[in-house]
N, C-alpha and C. Protein backbone atom coordinates (compact mmCIF):
# COMPACT_ATOMS: atom_id res chain seq x y z
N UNK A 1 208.75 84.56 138.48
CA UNK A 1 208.26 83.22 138.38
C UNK A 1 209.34 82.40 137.68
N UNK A 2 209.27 81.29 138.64
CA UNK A 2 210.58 80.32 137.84
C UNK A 2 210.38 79.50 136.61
N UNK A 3 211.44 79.45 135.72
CA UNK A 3 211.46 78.72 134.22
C UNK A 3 210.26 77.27 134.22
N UNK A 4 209.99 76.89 135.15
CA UNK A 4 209.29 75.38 135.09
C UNK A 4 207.83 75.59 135.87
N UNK A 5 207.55 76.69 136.94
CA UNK A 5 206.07 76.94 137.05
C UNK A 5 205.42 77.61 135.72
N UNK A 6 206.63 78.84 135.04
CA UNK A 6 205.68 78.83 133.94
C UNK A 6 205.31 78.18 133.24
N UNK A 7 206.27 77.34 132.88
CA UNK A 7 206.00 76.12 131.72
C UNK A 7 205.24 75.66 131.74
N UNK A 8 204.63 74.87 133.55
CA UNK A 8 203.68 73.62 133.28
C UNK A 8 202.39 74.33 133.53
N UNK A 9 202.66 75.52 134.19
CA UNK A 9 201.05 76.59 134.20
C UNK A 9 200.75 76.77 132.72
N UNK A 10 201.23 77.06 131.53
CA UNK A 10 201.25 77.17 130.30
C UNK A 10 200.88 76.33 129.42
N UNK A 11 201.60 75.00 129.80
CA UNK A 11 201.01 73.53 129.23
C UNK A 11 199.48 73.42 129.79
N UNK A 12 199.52 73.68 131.35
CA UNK A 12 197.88 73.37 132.01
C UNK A 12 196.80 74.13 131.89
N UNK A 13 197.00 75.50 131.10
CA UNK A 13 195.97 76.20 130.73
C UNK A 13 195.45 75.70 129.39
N UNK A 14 196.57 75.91 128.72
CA UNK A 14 196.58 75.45 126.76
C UNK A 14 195.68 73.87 127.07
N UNK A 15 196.61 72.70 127.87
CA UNK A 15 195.65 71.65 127.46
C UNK A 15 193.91 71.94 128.03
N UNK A 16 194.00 72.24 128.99
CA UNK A 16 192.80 73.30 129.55
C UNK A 16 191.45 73.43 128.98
N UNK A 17 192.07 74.36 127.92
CA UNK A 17 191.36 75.11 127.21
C UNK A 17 191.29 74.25 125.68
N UNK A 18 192.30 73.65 125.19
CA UNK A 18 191.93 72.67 123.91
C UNK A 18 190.99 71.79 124.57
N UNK A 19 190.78 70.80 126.04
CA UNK A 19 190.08 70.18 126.12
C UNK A 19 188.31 70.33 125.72
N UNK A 20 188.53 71.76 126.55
CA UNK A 20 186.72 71.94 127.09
C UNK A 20 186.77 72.53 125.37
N UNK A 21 187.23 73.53 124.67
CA UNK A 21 187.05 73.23 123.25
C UNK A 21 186.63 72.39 122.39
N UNK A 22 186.94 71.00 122.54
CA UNK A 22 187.26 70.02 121.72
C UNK A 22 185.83 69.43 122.23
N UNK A 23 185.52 69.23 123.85
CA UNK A 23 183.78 69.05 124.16
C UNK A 23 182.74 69.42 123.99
N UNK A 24 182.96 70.87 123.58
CA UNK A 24 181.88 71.82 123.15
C UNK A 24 182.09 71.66 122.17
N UNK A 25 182.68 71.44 121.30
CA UNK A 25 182.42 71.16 119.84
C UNK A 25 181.92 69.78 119.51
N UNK A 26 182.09 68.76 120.58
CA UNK A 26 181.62 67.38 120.37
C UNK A 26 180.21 67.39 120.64
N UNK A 27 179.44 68.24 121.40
CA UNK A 27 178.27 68.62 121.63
C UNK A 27 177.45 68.82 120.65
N UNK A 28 177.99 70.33 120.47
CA UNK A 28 177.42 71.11 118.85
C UNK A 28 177.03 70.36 118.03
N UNK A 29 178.67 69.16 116.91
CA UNK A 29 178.22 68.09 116.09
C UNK A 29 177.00 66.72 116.54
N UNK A 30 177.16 66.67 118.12
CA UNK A 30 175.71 65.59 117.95
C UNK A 30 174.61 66.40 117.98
N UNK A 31 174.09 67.46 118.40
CA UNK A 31 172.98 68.31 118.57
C UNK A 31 172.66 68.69 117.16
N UNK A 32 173.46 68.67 116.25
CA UNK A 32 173.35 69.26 114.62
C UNK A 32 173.11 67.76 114.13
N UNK A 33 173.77 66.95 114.56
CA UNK A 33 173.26 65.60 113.74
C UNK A 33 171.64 65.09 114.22
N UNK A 34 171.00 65.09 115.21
CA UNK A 34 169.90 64.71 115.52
C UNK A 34 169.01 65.91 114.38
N UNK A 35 168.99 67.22 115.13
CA UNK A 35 168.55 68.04 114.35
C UNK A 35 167.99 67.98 112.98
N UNK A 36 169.30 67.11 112.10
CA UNK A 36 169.01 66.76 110.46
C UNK A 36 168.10 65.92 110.67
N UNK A 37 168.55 64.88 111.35
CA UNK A 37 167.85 63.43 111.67
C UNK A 37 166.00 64.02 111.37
N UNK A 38 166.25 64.48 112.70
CA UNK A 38 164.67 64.79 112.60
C UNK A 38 163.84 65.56 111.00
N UNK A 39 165.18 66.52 110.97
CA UNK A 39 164.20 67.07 109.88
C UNK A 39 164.27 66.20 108.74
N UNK A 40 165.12 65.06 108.57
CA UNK A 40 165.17 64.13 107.41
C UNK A 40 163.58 63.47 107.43
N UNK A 41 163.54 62.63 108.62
CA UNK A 41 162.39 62.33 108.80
C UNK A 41 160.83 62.85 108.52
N UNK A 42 160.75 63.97 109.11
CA UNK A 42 159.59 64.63 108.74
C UNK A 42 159.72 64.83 107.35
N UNK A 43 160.47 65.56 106.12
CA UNK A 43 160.85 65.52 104.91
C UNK A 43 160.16 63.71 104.22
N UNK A 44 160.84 63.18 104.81
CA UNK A 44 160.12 61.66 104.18
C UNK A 44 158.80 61.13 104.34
N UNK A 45 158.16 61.58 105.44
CA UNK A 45 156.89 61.24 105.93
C UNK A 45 155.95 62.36 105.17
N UNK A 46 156.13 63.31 104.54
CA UNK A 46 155.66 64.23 103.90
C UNK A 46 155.70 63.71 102.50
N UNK A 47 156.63 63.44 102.02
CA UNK A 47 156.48 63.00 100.77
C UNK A 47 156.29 61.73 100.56
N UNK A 48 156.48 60.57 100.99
CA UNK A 48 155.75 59.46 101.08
C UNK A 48 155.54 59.44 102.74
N UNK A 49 154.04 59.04 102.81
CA UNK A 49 153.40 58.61 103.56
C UNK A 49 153.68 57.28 104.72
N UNK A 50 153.79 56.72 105.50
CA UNK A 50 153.68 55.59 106.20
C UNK A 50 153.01 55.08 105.51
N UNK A 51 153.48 53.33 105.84
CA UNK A 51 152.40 52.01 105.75
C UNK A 51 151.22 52.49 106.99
N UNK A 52 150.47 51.67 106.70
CA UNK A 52 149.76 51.84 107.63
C UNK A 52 149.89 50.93 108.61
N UNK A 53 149.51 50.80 109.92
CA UNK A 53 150.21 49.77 110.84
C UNK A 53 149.14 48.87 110.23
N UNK A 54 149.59 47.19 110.83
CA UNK A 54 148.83 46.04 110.30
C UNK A 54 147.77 46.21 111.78
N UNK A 55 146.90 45.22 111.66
CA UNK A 55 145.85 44.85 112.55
C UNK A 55 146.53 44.40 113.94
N UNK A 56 145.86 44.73 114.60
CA UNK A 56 146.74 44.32 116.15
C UNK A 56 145.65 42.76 116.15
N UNK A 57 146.60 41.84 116.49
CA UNK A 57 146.36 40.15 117.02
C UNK A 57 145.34 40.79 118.19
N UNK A 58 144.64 39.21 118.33
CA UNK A 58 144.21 39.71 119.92
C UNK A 58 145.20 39.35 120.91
N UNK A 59 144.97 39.92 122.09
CA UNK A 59 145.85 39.87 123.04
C UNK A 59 146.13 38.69 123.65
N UNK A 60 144.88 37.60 123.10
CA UNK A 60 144.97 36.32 124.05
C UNK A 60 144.58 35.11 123.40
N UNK A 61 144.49 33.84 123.12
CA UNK A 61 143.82 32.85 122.44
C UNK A 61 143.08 31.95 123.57
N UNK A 62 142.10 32.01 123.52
CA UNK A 62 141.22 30.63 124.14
C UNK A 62 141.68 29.37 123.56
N UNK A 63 142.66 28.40 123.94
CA UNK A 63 142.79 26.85 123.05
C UNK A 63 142.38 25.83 124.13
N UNK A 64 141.64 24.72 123.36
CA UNK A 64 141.45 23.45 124.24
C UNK A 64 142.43 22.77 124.03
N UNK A 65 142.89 22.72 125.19
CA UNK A 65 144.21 21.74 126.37
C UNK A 65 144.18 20.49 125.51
N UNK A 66 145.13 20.11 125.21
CA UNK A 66 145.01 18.98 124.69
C UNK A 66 145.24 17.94 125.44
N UNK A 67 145.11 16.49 125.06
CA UNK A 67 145.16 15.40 125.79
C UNK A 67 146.17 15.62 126.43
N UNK A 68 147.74 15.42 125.98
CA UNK A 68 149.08 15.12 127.11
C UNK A 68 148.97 16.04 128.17
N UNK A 69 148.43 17.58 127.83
CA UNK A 69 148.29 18.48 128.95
C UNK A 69 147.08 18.17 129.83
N UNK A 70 146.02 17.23 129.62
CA UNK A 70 145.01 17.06 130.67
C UNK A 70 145.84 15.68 131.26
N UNK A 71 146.47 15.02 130.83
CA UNK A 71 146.99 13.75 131.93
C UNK A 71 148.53 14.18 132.60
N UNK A 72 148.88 15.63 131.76
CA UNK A 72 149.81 16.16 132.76
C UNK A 72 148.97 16.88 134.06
N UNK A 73 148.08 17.43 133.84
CA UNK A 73 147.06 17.97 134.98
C UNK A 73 146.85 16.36 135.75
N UNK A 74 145.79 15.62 135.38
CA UNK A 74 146.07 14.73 136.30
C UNK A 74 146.84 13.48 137.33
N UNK A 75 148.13 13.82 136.14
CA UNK A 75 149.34 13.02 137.07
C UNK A 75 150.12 14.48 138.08
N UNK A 76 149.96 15.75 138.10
CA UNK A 76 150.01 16.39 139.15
C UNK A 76 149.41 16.68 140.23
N UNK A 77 147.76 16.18 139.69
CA UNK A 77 147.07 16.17 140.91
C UNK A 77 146.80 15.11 141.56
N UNK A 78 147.30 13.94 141.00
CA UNK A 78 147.84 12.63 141.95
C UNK A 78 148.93 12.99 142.99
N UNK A 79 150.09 13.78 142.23
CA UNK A 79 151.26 13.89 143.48
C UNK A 79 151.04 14.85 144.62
N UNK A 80 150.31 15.96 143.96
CA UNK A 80 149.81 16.66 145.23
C UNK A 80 149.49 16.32 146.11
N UNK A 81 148.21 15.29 146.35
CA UNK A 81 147.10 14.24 146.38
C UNK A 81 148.64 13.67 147.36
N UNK A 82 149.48 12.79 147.08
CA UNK A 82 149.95 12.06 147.59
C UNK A 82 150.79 12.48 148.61
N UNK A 83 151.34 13.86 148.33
CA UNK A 83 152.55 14.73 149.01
C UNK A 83 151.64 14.92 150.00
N UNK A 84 150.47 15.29 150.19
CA UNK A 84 149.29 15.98 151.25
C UNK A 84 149.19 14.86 152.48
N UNK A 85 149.40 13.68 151.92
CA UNK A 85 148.55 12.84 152.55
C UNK A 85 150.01 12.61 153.38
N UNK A 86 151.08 12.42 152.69
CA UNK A 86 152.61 11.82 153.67
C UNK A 86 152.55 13.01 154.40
N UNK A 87 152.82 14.11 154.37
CA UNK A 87 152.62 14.94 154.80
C UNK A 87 151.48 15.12 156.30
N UNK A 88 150.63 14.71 156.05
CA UNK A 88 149.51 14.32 157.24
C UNK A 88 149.63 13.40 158.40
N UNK A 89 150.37 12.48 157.34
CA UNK A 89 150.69 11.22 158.56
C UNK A 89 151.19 11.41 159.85
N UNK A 90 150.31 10.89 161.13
CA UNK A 90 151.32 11.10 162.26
C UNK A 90 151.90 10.01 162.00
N UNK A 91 153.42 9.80 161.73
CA UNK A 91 154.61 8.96 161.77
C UNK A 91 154.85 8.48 163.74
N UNK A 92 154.77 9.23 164.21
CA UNK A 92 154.72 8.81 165.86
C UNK A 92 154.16 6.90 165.87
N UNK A 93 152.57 7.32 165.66
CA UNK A 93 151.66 6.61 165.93
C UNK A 93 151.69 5.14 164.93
N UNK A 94 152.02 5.50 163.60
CA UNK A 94 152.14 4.69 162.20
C UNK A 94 153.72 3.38 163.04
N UNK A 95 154.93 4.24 163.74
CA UNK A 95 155.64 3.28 164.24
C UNK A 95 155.19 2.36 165.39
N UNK A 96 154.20 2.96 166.31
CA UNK A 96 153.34 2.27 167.24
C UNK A 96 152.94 1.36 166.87
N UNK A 97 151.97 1.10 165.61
CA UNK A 97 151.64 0.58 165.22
C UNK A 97 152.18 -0.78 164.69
N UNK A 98 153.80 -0.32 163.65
CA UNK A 98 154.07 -1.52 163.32
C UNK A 98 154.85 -2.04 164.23
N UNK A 99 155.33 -1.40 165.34
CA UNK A 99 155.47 -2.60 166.52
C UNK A 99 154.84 -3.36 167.00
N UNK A 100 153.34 -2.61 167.01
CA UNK A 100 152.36 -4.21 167.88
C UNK A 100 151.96 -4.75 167.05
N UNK A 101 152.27 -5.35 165.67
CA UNK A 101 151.88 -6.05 164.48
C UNK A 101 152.98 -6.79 164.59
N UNK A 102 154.76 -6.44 164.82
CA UNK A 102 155.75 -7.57 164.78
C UNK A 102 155.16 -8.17 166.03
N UNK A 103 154.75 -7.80 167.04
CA UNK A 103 155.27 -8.29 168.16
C UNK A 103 154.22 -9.33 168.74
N UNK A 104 152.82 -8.52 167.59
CA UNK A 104 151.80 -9.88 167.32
C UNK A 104 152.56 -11.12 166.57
N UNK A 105 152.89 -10.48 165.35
CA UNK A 105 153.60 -11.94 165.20
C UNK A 105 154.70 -12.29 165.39
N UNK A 106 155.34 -11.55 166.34
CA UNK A 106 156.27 -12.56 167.21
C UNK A 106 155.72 -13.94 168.17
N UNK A 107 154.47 -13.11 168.80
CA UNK A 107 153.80 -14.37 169.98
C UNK A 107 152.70 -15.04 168.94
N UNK A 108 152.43 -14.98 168.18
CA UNK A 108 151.74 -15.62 167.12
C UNK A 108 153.03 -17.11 166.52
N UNK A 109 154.12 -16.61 166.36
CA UNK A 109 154.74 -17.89 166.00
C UNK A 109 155.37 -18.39 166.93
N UNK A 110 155.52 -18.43 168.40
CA UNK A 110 155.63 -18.60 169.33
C UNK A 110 156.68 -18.32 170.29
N UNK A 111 157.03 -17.17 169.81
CA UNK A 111 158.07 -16.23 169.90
C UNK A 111 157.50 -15.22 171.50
N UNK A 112 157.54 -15.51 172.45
CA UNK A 112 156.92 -14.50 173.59
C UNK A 112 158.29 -13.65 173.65
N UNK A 113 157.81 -13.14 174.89
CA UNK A 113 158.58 -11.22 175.36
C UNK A 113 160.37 -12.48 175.74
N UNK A 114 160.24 -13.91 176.64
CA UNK A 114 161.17 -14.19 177.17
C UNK A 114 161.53 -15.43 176.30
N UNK A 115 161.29 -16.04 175.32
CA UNK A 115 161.95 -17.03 174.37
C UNK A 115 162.62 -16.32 173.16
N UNK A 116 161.79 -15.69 172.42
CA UNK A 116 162.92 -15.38 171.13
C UNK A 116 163.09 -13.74 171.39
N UNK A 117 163.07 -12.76 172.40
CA UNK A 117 163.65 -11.45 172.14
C UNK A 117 164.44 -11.64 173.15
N UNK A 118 165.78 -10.90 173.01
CA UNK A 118 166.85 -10.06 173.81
C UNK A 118 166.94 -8.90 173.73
N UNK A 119 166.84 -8.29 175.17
CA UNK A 119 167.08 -6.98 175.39
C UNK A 119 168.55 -6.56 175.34
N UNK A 120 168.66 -5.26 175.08
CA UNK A 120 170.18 -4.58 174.89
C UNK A 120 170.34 -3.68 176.21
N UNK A 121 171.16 -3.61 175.91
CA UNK A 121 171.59 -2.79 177.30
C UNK A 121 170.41 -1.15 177.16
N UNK A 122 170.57 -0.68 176.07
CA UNK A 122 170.08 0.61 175.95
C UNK A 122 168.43 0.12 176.03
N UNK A 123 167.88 -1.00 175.64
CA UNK A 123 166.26 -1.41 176.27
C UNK A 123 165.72 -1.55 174.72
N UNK A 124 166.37 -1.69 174.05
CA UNK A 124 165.80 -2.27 172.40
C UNK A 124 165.76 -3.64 172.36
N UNK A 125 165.03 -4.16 171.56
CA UNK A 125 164.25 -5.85 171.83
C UNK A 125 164.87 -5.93 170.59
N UNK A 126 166.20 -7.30 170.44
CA UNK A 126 166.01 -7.94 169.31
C UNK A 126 166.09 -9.08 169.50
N UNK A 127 165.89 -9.78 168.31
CA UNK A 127 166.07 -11.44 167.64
C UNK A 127 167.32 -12.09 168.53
N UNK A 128 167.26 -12.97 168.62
CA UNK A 128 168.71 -13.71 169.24
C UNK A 128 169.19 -13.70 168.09
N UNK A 129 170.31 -13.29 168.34
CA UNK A 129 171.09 -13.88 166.87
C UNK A 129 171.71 -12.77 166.15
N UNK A 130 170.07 -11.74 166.05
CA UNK A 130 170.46 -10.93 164.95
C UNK A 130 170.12 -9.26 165.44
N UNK A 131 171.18 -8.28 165.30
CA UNK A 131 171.31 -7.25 165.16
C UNK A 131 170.32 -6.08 164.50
């Protein structure tokens, strides 16, 4: 065997073997330290006693809501209330609508289909004049 396989076979056993050494002994010392631990403990609880635990709270309080929290309840159930209702709207029908209300009072101020509207090429009705 040549001068440098023995060597580093020699170095790689030795560190090797100091390693797993050096782990098993890091073992041992925490397994011996709990060990005390515990028996420290029991040792103290033997010779003085525990407090005794305090009273357990109850788990829950019944409180009456106070004012700002009942007009926070009812300014949320206004927006709900309001979100529901936009929400509902057929918008289709609501624009139907405010067309035949201009277009009442378009011929109401004497505005008919052929004096004050111009058609666009694409078939939208506006104002002379205005865009």
């Amino acid at each position: 065997m040549p001068f440098t396989t023995g060597f580093l076979s020699g170095i790689t056993l030795t560190t090797t073997l100091l390693t797993l050494t050096l782990f098993q002994h890091q073992r041992n010392r925490t397994h011996q330290a709990s060990l005390l631990h515990q028996q420290s403990l029991l040792l103290t609880s033997i010779v003085e006693p525990s407090p005794e635990p305090p009273t357990p709270l109850p788990r829950y309080v019944l409180a009456k809501p106070s004012v700002l929290e009942t007009v926070k309840d009812a300014w949320n159930e206004d927006v709900v209330g309001a979100v529901r209702w936009v929400q509902g709207v057929e918008w289709g029908s609501v624009r139907e609508g405010v067309e035949m209300r201009v277009r009442g009072l378009l011929r109401g101020r004497g505005m008919g289909e052929r004096e004050g509207l111009e058609v666009r090429g694409d078939g939208a009705k506006v104002l002379e004049g205005r865009v």
